[in-house]
C-alpha atoms as a PDB file:
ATOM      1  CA  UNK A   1       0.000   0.000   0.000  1.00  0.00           C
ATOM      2  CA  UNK A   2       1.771   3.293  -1.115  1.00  0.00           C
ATOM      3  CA  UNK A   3       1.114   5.408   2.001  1.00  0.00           C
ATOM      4  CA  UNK A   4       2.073   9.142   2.046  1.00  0.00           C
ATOM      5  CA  UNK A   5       2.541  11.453   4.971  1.00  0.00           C
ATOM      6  CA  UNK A   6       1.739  14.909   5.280  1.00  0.00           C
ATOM      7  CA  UNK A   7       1.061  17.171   8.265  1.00  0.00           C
ATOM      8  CA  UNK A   8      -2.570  17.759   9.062  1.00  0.00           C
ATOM      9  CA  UNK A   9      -4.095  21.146  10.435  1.00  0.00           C
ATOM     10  CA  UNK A  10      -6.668  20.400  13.520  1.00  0.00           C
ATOM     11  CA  UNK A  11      -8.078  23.725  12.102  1.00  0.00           C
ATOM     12  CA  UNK A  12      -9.117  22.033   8.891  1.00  0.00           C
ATOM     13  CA  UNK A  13     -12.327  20.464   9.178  1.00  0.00           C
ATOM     14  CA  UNK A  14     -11.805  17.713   7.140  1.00  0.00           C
ATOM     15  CA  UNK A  15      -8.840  16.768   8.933  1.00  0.00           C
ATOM     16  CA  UNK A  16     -10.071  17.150  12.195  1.00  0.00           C
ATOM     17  CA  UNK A  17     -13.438  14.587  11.227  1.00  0.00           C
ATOM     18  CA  UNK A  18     -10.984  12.201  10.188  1.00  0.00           C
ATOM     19  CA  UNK A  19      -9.172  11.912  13.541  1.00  0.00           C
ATOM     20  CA  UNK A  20     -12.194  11.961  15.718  1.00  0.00           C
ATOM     21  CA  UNK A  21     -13.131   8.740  13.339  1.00  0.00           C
ATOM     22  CA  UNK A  22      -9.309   7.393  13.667  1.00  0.00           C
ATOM     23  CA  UNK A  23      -9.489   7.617  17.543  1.00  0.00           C
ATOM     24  CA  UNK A  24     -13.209   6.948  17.691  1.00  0.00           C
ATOM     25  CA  UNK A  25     -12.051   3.540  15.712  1.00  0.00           C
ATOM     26  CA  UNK A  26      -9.309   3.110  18.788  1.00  0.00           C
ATOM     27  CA  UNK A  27      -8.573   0.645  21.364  1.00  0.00           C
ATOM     28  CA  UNK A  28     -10.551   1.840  24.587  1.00  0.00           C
ATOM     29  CA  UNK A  29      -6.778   1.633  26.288  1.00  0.00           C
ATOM     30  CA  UNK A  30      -5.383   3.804  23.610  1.00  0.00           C
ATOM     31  CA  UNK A  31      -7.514   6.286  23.553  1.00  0.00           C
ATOM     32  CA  UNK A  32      -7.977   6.248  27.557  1.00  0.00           C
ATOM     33  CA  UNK A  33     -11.620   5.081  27.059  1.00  0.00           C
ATOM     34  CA  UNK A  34     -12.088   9.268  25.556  1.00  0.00           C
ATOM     35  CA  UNK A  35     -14.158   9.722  23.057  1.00  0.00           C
ATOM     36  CA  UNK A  36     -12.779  10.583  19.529  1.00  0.00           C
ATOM     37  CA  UNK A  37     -13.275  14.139  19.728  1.00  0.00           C
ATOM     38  CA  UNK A  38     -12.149  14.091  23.119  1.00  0.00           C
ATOM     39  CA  UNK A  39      -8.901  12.726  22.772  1.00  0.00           C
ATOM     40  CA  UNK A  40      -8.176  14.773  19.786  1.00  0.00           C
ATOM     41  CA  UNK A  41      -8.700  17.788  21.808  1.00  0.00           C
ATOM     42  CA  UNK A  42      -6.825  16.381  25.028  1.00  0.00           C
ATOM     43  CA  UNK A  43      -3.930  14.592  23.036  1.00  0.00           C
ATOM     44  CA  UNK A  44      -3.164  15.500  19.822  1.00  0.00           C
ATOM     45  CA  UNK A  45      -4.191  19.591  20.105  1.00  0.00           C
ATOM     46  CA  UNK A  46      -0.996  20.321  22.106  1.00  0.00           C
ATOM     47  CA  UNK A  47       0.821  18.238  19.584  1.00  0.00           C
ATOM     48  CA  UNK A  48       3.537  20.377  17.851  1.00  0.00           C
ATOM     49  CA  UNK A  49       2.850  18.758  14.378  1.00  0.00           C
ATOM     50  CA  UNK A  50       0.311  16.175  13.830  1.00  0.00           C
ATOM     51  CA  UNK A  51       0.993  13.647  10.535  1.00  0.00           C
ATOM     52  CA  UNK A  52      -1.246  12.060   8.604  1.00  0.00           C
ATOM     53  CA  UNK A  53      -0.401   8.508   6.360  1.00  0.00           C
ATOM     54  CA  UNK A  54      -2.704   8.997   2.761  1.00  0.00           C
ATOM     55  CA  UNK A  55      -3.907   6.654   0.625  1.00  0.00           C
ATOM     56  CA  UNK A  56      -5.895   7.159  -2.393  1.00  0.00           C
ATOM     57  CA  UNK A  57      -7.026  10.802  -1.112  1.00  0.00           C
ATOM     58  CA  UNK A  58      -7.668   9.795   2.455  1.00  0.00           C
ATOM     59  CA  UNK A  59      -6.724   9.700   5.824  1.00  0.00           C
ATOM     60  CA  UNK A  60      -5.751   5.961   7.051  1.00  0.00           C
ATOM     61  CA  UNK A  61      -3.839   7.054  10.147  1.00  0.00           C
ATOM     62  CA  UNK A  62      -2.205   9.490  12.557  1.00  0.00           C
ATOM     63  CA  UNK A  63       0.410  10.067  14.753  1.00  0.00           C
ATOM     64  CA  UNK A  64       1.140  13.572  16.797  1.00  0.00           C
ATOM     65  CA  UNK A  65       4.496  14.903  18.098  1.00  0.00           C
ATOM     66  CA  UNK A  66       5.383  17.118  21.081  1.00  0.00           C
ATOM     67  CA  UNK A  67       8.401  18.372  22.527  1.00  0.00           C
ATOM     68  CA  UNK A  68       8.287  17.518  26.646  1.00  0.00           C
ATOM     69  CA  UNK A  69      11.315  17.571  29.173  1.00  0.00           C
ATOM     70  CA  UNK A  70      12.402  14.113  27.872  1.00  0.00           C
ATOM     71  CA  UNK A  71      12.874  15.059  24.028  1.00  0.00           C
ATOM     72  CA  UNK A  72       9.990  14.185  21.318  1.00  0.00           C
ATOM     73  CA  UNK A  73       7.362  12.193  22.323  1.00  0.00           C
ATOM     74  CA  UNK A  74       4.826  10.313  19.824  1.00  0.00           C
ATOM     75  CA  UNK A  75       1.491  10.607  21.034  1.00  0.00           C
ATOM     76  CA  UNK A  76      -1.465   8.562  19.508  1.00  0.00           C
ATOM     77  CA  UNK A  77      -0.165   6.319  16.629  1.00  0.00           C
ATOM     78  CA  UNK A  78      -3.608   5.242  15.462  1.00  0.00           C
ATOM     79  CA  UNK A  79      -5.424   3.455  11.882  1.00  0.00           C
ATOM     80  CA  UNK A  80      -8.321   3.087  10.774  1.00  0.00           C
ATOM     81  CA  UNK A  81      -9.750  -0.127  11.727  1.00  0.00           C
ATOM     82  CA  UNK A  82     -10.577  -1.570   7.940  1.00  0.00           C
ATOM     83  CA  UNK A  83      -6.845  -1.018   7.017  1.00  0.00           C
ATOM     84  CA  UNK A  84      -4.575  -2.154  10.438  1.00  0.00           C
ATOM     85  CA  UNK A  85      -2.425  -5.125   9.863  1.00  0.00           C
ATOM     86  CA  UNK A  86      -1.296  -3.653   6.431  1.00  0.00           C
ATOM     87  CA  UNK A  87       1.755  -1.978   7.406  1.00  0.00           C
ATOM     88  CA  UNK A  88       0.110   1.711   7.592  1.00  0.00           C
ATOM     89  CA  UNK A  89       1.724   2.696  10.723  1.00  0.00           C
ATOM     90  CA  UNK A  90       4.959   1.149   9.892  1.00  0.00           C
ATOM     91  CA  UNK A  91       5.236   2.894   6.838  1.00  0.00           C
ATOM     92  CA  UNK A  92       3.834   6.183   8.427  1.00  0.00           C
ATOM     93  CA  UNK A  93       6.065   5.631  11.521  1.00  0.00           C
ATOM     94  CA  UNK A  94       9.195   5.125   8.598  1.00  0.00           C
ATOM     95  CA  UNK A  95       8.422   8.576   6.641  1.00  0.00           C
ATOM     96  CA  UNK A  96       7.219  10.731   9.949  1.00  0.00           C
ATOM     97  CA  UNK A  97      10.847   9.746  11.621  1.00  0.00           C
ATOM     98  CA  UNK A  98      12.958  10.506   7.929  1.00  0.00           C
ATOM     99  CA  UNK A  99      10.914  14.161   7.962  1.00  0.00           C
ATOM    100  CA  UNK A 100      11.860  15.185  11.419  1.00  0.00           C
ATOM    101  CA  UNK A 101      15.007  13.818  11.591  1.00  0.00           C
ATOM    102  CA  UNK A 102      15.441  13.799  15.736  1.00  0.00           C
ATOM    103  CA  UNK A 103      15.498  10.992  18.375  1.00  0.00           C
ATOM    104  CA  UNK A 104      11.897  10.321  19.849  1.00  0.00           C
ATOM    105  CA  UNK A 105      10.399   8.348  22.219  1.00  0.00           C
ATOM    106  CA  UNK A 106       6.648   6.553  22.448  1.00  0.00           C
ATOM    107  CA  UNK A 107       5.680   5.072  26.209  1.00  0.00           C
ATOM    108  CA  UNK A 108       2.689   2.349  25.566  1.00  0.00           C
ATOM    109  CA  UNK A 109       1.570  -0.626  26.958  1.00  0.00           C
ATOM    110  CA  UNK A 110       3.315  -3.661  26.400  1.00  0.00           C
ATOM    111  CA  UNK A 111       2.215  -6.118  23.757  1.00  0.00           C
ATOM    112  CA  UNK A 112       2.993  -8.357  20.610  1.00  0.00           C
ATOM    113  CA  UNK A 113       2.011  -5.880  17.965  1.00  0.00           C
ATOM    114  CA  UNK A 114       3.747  -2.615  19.428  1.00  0.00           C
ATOM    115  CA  UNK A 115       6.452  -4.626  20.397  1.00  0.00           C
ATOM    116  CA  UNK A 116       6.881  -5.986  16.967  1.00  0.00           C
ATOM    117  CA  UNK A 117       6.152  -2.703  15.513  1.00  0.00           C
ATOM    118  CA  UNK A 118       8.623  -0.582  17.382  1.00  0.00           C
ATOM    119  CA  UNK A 119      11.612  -3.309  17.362  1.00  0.00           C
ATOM    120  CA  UNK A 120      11.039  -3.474  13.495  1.00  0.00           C
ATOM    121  CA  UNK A 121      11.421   0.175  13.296  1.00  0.00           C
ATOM    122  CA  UNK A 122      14.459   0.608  15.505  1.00  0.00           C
ATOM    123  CA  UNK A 123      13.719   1.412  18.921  1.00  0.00           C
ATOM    124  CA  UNK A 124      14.911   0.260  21.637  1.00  0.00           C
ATOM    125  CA  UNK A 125      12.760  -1.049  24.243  1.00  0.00           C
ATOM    126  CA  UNK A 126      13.059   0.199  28.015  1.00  0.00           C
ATOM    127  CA  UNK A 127      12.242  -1.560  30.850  1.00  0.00           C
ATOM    128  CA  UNK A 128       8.443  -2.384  31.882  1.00  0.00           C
ATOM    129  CA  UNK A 129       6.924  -0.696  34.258  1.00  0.00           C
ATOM    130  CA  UNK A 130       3.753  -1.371  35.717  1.00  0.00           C
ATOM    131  CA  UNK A 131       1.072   1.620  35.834  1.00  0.00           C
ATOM    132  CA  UNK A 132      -2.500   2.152  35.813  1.00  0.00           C
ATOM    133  CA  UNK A 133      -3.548  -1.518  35.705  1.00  0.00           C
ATOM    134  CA  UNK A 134      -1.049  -2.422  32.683  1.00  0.00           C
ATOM    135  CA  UNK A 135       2.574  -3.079  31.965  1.00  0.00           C
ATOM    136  CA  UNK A 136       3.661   0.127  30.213  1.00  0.00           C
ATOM    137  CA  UNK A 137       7.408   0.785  28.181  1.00  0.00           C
ATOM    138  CA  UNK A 138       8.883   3.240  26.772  1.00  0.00           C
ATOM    139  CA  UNK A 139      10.338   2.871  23.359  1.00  0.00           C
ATOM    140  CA  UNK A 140      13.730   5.467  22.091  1.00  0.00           C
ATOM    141  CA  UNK A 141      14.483   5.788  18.743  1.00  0.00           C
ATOM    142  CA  UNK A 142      18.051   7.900  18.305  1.00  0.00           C
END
């Protein structure tokens, strides 16, 4: 699938429906049981830059950046449901890290498909640490 990236605007309308339905779409533990439009405004609002993967003129995923006391941190790596388990957020994750160029971290909980994700991609996987009833790890990429 020959995904694109470009940075979205939460300003534009278009955009902004197509994350609430992204996050709406989302794992209740992703999204922190928030709605869609809630946890665009709480999450990916403060976001310095906000990507979005395209396909055939449309939104298939998102991921947000923000600088905090520990570097960049990648907040809300999310797909559309009908196209996960393609390799969207790989290849989003691939082109969003070549255009900003800059270590960045991701904490999330521990599992099979973030770990494989993350490993494949080059991070390097902290140690576990167990919050808010899950085992949660933080992932650097220099």
């Amino acid at each position: 699938m020959p995904v694109t990236v470009e940075q979205l605007s939460l300003d534009n309308p278009d955009h902004y429906s197509d994350l609430v339905k992204i996050y709406a779409d989302s794992p209740g533990w992703m999204v922190r049981d928030l709605s869609g439009e809630d946890f665009v405004e709480q999450w990916m609002r403060p976001c310095e830059q906000v990507w979005g993967a395209w396909f055939n003129g449309r939104i298939l995923g998102s991921v947000g950046i923000r600088s905090t006391n520990d570097g960049l941190q990648v907040i809300g790596l999310g797909v559309r449901k009908t196209t996960r388990r393609r390799g969207v957020a790989f290849r989003m994750m691939e082109l969003v890290l070549q255009e900003i160029d800059r270590p960045v971290y991701i904490d999330t909980r521990q599992q099979p498909t973030t770990d494989g994700l993350f490993d494949k991609l080059g991070f390097k996987k902290g140690e576990p640490e167990a919050r808010d009833n899950a085992t949660w790890v933080r992932w650097v990429k220099q």
